[in-house]
C-alpha atoms as a PDB file:
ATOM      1  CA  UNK A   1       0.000   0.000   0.000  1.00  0.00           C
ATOM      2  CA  UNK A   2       1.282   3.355  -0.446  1.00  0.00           C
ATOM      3  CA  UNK A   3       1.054   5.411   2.481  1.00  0.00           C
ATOM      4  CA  UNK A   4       3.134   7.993   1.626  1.00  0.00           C
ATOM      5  CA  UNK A   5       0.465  10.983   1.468  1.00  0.00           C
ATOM      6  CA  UNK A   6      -0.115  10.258   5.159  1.00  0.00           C
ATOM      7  CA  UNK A   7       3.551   9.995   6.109  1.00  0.00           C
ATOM      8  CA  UNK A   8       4.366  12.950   4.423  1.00  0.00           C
ATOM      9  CA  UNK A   9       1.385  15.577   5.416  1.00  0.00           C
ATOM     10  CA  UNK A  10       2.326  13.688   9.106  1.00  0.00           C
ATOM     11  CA  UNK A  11      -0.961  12.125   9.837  1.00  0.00           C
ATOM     12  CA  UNK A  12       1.219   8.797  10.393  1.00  0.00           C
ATOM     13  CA  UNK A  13       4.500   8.011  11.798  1.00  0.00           C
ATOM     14  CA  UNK A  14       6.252   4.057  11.078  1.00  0.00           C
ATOM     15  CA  UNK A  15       6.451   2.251  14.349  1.00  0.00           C
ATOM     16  CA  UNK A  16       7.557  -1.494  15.045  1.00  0.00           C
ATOM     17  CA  UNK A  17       4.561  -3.850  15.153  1.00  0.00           C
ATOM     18  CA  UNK A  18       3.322  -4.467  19.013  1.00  0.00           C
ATOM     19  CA  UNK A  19       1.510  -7.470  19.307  1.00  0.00           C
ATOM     20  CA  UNK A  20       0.136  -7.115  22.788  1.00  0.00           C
ATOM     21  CA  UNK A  21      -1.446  -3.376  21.293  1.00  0.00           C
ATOM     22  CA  UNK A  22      -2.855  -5.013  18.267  1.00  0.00           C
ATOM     23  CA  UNK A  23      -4.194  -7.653  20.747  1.00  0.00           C
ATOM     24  CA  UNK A  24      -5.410  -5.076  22.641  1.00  0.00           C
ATOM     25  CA  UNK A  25      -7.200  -2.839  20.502  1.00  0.00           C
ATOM     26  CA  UNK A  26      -9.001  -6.213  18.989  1.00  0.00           C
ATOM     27  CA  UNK A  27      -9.974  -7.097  22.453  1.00  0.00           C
ATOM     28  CA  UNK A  28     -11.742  -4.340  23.155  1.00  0.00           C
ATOM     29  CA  UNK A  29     -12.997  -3.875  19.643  1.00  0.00           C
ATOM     30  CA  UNK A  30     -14.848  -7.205  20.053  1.00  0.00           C
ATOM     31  CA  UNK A  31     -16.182  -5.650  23.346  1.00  0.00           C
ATOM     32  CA  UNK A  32     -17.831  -2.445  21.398  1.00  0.00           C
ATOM     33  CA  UNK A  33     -19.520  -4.596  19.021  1.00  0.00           C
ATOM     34  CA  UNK A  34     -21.023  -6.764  21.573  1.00  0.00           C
ATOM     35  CA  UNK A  35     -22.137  -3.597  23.646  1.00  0.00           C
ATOM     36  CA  UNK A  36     -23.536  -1.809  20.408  1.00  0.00           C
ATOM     37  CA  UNK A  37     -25.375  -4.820  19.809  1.00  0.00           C
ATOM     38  CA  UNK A  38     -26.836  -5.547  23.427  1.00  0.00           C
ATOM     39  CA  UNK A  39     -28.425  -1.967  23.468  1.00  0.00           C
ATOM     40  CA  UNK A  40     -29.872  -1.564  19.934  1.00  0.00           C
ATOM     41  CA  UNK A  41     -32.511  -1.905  21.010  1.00  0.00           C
ATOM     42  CA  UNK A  42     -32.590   0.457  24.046  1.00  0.00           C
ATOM     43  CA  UNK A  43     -30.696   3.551  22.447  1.00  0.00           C
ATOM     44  CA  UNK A  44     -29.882   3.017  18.379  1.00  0.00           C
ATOM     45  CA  UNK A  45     -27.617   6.175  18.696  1.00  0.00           C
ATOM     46  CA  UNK A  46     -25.569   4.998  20.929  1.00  0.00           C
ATOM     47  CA  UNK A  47     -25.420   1.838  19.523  1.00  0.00           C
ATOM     48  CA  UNK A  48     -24.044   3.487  16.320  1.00  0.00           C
ATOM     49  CA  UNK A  49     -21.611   5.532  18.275  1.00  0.00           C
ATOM     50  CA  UNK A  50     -20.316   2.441  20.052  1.00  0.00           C
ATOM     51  CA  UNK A  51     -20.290   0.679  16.913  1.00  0.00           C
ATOM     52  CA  UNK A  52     -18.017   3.309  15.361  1.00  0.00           C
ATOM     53  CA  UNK A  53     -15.443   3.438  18.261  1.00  0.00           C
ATOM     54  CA  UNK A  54     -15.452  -0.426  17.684  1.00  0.00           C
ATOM     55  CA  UNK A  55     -14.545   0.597  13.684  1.00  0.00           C
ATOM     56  CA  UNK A  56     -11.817   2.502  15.088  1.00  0.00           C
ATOM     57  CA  UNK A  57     -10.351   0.191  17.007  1.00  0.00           C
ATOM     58  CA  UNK A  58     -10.128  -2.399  14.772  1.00  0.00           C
ATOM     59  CA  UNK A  59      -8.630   0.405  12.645  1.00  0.00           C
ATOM     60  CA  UNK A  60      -6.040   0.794  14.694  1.00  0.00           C
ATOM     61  CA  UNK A  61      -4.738  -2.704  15.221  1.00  0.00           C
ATOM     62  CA  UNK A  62      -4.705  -2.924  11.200  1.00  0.00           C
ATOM     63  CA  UNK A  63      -2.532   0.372  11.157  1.00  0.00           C
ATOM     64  CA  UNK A  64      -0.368  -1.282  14.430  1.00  0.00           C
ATOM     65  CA  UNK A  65      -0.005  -4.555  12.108  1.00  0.00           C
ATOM     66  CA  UNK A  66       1.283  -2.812   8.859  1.00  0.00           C
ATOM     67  CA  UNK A  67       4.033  -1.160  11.283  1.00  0.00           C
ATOM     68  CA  UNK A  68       1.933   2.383  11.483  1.00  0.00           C
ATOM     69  CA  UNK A  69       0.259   4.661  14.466  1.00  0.00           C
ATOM     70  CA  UNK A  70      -1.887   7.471  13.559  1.00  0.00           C
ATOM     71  CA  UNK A  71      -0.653  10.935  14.928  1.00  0.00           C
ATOM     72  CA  UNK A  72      -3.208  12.606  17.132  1.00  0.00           C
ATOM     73  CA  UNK A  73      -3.987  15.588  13.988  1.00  0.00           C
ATOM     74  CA  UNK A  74      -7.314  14.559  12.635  1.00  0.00           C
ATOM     75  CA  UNK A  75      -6.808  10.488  13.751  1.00  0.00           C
ATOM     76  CA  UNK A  76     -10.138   9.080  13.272  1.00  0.00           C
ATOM     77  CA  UNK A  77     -10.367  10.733   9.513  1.00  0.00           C
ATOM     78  CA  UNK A  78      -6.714   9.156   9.269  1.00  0.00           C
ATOM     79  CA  UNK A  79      -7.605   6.037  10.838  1.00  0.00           C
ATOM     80  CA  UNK A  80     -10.234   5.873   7.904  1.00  0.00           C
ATOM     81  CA  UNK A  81      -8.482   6.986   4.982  1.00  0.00           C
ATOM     82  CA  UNK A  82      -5.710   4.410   6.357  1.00  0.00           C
ATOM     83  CA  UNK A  83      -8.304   1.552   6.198  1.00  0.00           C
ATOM     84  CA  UNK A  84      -9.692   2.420   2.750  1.00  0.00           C
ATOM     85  CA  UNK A  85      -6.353   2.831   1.398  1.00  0.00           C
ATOM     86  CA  UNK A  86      -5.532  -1.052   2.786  1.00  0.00           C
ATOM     87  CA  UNK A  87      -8.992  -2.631   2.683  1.00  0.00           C
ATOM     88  CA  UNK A  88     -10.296  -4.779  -0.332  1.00  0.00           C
ATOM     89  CA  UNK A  89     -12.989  -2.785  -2.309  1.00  0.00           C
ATOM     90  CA  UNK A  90     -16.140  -4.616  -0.720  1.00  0.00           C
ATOM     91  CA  UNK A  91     -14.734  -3.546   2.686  1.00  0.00           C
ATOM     92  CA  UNK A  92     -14.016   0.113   1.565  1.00  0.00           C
ATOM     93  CA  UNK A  93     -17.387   0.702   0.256  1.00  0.00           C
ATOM     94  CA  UNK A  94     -18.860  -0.706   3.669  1.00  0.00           C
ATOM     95  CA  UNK A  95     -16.573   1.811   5.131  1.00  0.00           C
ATOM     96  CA  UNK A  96     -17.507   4.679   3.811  1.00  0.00           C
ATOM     97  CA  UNK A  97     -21.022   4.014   3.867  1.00  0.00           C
ATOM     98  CA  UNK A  98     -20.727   3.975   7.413  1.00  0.00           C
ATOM     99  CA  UNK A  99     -18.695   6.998   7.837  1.00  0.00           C
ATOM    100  CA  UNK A 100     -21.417   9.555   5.690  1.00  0.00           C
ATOM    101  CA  UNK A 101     -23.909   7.511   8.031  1.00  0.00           C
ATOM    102  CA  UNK A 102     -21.788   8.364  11.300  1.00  0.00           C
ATOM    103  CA  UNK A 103     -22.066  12.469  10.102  1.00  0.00           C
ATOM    104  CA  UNK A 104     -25.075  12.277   9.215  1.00  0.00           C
ATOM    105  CA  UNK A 105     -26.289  10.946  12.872  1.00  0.00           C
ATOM    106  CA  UNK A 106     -23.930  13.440  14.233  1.00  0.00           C
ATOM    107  CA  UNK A 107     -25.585  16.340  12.865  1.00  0.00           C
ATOM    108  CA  UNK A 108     -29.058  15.587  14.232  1.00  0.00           C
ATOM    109  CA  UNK A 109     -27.389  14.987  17.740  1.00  0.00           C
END
């Protein structure tokens, strides 16, 4: 993948791959998803919001396993770009749905 963009406007910096943080931020990932899903029902909102810091956890463990951490200028937007630029095309279009969904909700909030 070519990351160079992000390198080079500094919205990524190369670090060694940690298992124990990619572990980590899958962990609690899977955590997220299961709280978005056990109150969809309650508060759908939320459940999206959850949902989404579930996204960017995941997120981050990819960018931890390709040997990259997001800096902390604009990170989720980076964290995004990041996983479209890696992602296979299903998964990108997926993504970005959700992320026009995610501003969307956050407008009316």
């Amino acid at each position: 993948m070519n990351y160079e963009r992000l390198l080079k406007d500094q919205l990524i910096k190369k670090q060694n791959p940690d298992l124990a943080q990619i572990r980590s931020q899958l962990k609690r990932a899977r955590k997220d998803l299961s709280t978005a899903e056990a109150v969809i029902n309650i508060d759908l909102t939320w459940s999206f919001t959850i949902a989404y810091h579930a996204i960017m956890r995941a997120g981050r463990a990819l960018m931890f396993s390709q040997g990259y951490l997001p800096t902390t200028k604009n990170s989720h937007k980076t964290i995004i770009e990041f996983m479209r630029l890696t992602l296979e095309e299903e998964s990108q279009s997926l993504l970005l749905r959700f992320n026009r969904m995610r501003r969307k909700r956050h407008d009316f909030i």
